[in-house]
N, C-alpha and C. Protein backbone atom coordinates (compact mmCIF):
# COMPACT_ATOMS: atom_id res chain seq x y z
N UNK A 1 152.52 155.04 53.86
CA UNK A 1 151.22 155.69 53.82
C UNK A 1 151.38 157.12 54.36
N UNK A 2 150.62 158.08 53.40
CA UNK A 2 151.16 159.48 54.20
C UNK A 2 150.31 160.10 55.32
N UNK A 3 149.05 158.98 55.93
CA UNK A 3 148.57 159.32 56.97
C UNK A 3 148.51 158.37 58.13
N UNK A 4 148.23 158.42 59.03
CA UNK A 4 148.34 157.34 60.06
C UNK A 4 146.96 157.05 60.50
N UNK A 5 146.66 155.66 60.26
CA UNK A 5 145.40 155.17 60.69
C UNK A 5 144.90 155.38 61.87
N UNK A 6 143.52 155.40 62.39
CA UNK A 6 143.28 155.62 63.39
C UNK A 6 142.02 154.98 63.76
N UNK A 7 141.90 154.65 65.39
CA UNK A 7 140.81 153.31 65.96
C UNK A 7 139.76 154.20 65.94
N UNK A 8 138.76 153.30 65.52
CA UNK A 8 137.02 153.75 66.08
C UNK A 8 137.36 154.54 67.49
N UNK A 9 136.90 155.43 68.01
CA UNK A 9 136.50 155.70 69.29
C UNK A 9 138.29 156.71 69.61
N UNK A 10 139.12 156.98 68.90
CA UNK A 10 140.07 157.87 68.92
C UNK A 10 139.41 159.58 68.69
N UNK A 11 140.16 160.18 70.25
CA UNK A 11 139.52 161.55 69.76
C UNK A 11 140.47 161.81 69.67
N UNK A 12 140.39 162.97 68.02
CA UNK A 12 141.16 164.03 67.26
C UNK A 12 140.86 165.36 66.96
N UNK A 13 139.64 165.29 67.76
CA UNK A 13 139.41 166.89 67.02
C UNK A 13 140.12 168.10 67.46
N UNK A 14 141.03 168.28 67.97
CA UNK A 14 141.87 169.17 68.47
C UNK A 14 143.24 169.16 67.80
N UNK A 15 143.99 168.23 67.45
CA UNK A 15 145.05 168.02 66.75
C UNK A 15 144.97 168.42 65.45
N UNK A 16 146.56 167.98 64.98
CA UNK A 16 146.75 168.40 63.21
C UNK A 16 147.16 167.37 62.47
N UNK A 17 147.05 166.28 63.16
CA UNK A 17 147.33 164.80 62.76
C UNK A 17 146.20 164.42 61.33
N UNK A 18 146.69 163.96 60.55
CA UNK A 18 145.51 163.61 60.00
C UNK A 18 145.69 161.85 59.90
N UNK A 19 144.65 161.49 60.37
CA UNK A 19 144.24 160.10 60.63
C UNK A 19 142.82 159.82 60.23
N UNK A 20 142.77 159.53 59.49
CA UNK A 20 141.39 159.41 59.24
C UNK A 20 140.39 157.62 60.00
N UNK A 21 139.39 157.93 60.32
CA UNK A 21 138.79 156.84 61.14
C UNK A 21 138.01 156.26 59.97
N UNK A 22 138.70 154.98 59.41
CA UNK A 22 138.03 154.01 58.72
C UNK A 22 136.84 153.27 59.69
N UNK A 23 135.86 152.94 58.60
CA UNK A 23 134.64 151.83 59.31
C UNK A 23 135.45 150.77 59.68
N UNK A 24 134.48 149.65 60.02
CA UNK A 24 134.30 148.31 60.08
C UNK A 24 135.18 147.58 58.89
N UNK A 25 134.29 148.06 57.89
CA UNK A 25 134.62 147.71 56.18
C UNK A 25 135.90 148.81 55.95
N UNK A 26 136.59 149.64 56.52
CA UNK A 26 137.56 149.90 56.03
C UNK A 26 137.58 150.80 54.99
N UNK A 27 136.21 151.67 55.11
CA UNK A 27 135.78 152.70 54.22
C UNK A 27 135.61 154.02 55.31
N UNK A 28 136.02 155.01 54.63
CA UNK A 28 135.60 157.06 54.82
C UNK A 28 134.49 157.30 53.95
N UNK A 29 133.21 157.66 54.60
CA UNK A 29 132.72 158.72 53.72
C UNK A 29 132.94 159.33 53.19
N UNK A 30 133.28 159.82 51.66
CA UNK A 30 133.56 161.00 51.16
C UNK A 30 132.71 162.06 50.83
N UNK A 31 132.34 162.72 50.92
CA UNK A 31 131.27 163.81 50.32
C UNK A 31 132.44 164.72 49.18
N UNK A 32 131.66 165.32 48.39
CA UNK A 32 132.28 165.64 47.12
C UNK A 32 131.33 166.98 46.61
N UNK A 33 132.18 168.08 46.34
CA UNK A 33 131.43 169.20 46.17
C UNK A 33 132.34 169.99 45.11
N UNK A 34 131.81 170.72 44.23
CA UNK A 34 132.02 171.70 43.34
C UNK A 34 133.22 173.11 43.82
N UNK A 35 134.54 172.83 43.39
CA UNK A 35 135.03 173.30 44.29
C UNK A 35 134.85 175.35 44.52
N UNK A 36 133.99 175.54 42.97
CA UNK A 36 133.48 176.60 42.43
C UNK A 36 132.40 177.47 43.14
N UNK A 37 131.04 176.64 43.20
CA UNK A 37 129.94 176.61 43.49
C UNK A 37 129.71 175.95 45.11
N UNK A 38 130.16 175.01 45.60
CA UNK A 38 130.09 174.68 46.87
C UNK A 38 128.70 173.39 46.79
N UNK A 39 128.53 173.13 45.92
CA UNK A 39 127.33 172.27 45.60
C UNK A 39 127.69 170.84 45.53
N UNK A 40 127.29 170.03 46.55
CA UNK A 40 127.50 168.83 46.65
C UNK A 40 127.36 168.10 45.42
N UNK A 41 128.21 167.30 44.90
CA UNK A 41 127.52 166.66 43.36
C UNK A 41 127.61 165.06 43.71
N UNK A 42 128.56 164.66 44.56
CA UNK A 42 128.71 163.25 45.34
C UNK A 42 128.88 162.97 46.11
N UNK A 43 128.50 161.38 46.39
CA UNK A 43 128.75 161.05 47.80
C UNK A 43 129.42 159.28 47.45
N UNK A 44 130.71 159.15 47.72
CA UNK A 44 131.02 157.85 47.84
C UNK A 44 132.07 157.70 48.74
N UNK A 45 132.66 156.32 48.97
CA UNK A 45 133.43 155.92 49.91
C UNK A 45 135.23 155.51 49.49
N UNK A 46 135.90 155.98 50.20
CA UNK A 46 137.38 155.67 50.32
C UNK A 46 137.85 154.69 51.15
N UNK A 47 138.83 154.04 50.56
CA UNK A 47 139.57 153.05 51.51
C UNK A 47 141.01 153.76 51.58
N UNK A 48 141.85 153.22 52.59
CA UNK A 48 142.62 154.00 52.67
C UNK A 48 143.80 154.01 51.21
N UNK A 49 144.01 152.88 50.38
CA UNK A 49 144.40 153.17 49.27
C UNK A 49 143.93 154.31 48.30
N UNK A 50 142.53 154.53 48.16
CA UNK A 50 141.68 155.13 47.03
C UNK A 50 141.98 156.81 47.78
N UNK A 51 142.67 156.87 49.37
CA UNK A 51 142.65 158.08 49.88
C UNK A 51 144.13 158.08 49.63
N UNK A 52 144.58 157.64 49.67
CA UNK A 52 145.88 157.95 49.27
C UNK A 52 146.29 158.39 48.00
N UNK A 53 146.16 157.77 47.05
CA UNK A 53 145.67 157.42 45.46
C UNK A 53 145.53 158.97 45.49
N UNK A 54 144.47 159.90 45.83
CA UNK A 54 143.80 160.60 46.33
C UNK A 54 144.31 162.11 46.19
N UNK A 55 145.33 161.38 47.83
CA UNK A 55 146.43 162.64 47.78
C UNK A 55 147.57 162.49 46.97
N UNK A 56 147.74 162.00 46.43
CA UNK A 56 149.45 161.77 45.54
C UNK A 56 149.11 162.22 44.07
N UNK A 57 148.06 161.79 43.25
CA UNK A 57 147.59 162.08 42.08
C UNK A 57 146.80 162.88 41.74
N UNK A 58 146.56 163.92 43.04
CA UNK A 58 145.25 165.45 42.77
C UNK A 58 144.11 164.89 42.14
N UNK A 59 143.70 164.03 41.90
CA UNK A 59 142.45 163.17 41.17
C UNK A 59 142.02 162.54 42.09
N UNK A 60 140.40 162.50 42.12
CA UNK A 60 139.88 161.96 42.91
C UNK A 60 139.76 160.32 42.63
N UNK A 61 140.10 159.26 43.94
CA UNK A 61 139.46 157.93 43.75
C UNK A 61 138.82 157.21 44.83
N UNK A 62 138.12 156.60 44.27
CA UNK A 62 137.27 155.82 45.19
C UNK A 62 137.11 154.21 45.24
N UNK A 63 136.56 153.83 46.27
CA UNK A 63 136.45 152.30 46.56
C UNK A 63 135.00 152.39 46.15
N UNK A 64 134.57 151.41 45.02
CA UNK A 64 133.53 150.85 44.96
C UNK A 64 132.79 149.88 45.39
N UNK A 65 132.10 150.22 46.45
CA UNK A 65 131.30 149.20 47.07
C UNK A 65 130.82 147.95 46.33
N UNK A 66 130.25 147.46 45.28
CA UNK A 66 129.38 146.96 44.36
C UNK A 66 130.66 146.20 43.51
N UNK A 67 131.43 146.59 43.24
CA UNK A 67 132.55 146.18 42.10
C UNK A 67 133.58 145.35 43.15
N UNK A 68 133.77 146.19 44.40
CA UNK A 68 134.61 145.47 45.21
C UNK A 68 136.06 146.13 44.72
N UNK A 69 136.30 147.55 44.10
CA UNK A 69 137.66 147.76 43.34
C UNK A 69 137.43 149.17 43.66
N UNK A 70 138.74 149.87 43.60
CA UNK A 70 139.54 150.71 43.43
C UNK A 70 138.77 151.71 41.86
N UNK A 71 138.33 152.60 41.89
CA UNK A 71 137.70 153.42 41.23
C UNK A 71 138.76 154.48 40.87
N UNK A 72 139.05 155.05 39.65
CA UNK A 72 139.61 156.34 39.68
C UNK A 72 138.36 157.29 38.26
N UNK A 73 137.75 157.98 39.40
CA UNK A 73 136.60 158.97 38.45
C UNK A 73 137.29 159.65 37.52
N UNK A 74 136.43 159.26 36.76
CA UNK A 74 136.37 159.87 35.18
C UNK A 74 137.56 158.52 34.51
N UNK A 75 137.53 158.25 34.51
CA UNK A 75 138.55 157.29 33.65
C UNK A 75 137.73 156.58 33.03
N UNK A 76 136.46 156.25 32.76
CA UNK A 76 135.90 155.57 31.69
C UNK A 76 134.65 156.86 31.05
N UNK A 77 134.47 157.94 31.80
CA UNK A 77 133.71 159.10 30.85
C UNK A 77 134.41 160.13 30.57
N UNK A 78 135.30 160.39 31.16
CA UNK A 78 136.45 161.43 30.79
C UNK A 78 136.18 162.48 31.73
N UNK A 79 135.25 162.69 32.86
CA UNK A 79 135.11 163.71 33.79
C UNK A 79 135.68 163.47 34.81
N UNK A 80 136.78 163.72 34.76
CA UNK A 80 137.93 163.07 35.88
C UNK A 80 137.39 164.46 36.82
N UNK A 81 137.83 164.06 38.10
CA UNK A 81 137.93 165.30 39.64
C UNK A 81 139.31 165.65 39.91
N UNK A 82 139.27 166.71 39.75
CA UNK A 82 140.47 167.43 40.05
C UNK A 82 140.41 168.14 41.59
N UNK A 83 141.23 167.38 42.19
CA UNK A 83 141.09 167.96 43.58
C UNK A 83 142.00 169.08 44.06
N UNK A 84 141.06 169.82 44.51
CA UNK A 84 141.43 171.42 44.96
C UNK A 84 141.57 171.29 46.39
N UNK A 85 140.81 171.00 46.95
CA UNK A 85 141.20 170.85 48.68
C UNK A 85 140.53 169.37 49.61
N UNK A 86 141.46 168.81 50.72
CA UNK A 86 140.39 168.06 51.19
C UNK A 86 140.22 168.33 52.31
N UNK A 87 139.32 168.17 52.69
CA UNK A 87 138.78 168.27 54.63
C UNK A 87 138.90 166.92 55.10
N UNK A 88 138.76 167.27 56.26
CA UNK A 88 137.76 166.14 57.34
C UNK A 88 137.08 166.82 58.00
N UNK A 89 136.56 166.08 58.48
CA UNK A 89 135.25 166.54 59.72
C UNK A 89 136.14 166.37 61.49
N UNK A 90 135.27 166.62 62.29
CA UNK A 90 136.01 167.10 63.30
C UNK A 90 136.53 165.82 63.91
N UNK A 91 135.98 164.39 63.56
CA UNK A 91 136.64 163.22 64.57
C UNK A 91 137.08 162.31 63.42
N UNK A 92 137.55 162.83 62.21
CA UNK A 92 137.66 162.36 60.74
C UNK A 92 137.18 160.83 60.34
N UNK A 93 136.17 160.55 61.03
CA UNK A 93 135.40 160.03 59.98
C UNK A 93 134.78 160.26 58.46
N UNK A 94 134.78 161.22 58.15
CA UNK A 94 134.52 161.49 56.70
C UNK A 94 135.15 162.66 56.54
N UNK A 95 135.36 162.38 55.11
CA UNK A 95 136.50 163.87 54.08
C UNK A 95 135.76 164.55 53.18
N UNK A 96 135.62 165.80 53.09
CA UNK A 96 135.13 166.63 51.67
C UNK A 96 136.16 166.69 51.03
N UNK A 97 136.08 166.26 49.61
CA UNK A 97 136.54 166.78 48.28
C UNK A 97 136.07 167.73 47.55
N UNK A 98 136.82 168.99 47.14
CA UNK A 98 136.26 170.23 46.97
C UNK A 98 136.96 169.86 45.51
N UNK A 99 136.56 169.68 44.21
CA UNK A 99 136.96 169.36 42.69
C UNK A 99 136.21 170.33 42.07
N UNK A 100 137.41 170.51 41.32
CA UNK A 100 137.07 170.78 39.34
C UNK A 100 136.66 169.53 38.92
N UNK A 101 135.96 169.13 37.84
CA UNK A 101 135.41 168.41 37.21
C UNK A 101 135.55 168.16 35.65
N UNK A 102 136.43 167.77 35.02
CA UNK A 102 136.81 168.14 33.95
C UNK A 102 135.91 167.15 32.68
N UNK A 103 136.03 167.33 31.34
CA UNK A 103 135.31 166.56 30.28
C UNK A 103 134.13 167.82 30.43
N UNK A 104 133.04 166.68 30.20
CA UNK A 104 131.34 167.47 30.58
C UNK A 104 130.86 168.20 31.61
N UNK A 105 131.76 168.24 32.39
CA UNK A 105 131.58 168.60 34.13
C UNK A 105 129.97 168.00 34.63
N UNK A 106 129.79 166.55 34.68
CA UNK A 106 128.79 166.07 34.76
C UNK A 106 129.64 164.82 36.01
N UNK A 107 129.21 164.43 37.03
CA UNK A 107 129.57 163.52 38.17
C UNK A 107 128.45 162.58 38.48
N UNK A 108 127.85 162.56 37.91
CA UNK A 108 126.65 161.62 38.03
C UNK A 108 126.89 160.46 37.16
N UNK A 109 126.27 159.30 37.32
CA UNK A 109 126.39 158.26 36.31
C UNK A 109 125.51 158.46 35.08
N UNK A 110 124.77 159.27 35.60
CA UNK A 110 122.96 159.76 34.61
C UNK A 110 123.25 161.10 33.99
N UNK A 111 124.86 161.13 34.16
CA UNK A 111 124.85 161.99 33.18
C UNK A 111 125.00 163.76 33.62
N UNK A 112 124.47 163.59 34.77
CA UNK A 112 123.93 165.29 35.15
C UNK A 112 125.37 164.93 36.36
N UNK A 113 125.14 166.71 36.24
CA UNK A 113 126.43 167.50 36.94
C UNK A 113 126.43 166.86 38.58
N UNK A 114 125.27 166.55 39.44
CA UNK A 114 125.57 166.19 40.31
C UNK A 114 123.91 165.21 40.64
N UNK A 115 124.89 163.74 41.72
CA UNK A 115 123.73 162.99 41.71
C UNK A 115 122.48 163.21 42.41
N UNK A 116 122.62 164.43 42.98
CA UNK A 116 122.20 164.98 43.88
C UNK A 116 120.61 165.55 42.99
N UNK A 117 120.05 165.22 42.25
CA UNK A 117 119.77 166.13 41.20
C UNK A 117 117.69 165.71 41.38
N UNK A 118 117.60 165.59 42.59
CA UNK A 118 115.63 165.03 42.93
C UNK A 118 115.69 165.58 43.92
N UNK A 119 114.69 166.69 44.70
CA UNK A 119 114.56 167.15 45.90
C UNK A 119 113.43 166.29 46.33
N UNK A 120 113.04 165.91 47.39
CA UNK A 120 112.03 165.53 48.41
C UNK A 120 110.68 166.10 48.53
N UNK A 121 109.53 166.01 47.75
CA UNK A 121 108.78 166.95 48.37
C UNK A 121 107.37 166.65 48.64
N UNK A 122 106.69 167.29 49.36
CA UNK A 122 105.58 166.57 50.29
C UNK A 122 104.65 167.10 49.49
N UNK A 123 103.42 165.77 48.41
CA UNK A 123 102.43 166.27 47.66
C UNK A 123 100.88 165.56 48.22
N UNK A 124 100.52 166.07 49.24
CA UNK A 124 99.32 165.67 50.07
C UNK A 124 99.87 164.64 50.79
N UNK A 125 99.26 163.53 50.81
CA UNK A 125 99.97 162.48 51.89
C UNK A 125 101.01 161.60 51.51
N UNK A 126 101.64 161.73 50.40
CA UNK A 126 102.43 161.06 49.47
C UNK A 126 104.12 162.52 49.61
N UNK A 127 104.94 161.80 49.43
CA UNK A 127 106.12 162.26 48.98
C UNK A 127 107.00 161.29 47.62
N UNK A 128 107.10 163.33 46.75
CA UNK A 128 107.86 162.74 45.33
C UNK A 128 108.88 163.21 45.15
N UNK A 129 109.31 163.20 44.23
CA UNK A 129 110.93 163.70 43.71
C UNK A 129 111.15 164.78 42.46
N UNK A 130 111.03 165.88 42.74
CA UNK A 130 110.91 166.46 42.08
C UNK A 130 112.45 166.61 41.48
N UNK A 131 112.86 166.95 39.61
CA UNK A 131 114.19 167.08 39.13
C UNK A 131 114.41 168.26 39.51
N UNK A 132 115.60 168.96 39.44
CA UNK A 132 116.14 169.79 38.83
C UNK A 132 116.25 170.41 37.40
N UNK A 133 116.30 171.65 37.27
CA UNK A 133 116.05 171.84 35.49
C UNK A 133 117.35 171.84 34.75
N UNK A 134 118.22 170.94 35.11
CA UNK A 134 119.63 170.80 34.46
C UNK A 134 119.36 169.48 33.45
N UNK A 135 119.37 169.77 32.35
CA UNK A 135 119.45 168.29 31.64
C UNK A 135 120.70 167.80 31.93
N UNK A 136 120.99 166.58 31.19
CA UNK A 136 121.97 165.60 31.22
C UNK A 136 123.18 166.54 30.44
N UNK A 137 124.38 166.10 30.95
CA UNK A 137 125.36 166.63 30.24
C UNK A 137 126.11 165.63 29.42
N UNK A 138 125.43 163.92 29.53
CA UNK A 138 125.70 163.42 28.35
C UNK A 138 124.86 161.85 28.93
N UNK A 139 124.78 161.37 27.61
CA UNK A 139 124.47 160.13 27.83
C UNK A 139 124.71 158.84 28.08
N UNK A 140 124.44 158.86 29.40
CA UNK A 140 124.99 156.86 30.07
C UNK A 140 125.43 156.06 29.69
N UNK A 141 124.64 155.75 27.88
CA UNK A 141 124.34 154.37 27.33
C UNK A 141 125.32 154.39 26.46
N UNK A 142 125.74 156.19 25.55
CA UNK A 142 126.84 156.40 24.88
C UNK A 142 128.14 155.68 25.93
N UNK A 143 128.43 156.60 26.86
CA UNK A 143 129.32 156.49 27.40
C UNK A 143 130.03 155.11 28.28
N UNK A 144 129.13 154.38 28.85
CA UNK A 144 129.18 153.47 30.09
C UNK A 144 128.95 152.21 28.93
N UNK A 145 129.75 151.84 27.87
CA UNK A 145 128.67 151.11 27.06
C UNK A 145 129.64 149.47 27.63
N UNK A 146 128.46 148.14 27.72
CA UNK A 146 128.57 146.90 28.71
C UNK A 146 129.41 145.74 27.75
């Protein structure tokens, strides 16, 4: 493994070690951003295989919560992540992935560039979701077909 695991409650923020602090479940937050634009487009989780995977193949992968498997993005829509840089945060619990986005440059399952794509907003005593004016950069039902 080309990093060395590390316990809940290990402080690192001063070192050059990279150890990243898996959960409970044995998952990193990943956050995932445009390595262009700086615009968050995802948010999913790594195990330490899918981080490894990770660093060895410049492509981004992930552990799917829901599937219970080993994810490598874009391999069933063709918008694979091309990874440009990764971070951690200061006690490495979670990593930014800074990607190119290749195919449609769309990272969403819905199609659009990032899932990020409904702001929050307060309409009298109610809160809605307002879109973004980016349509879809392709379609779900084409692509994801069951």
């Amino acid at each position: 493994m080309p990093f060395e695991l590390a316990q809940r409650g290990d402080t690192q923020e001063e070192n050059n070690v990279f150890q990243p602090k898996f959960d409970e479940k044995g998952l990193v937050t990943a956050v995932v951003c445009d390595s262009e634009t700086n615009e968050v487009i995802m948010l999913a989780y790594m195990n330490a295989e899918s981080l490894e995977k990770t660093i060895i193949t410049g492509e981004a992968h992930y552990w799917s919560r829901s599937r219970k498997e080993l994810w490598h993005k874009g391999a069933t829509s063709g918008n694979v992540q091309k990874v440009v840089e990764i971070r951690t945060d200061c006690d490495q619990d979670a990593v930014l992935l800074k990607v190119q986005v290749t195919g449609a440059q769309a990272s969403c399952h819905t199609g659009r560039v990032s899932c990020f794509y409904r702001s929050v907003k307060k309409d009298g005593d109610k809160f809605t979701l307002k879109f973004d004016d980016r349509a879809p950069k392709f379609d779900p039902a084409s692509v994801y077909k069951k």
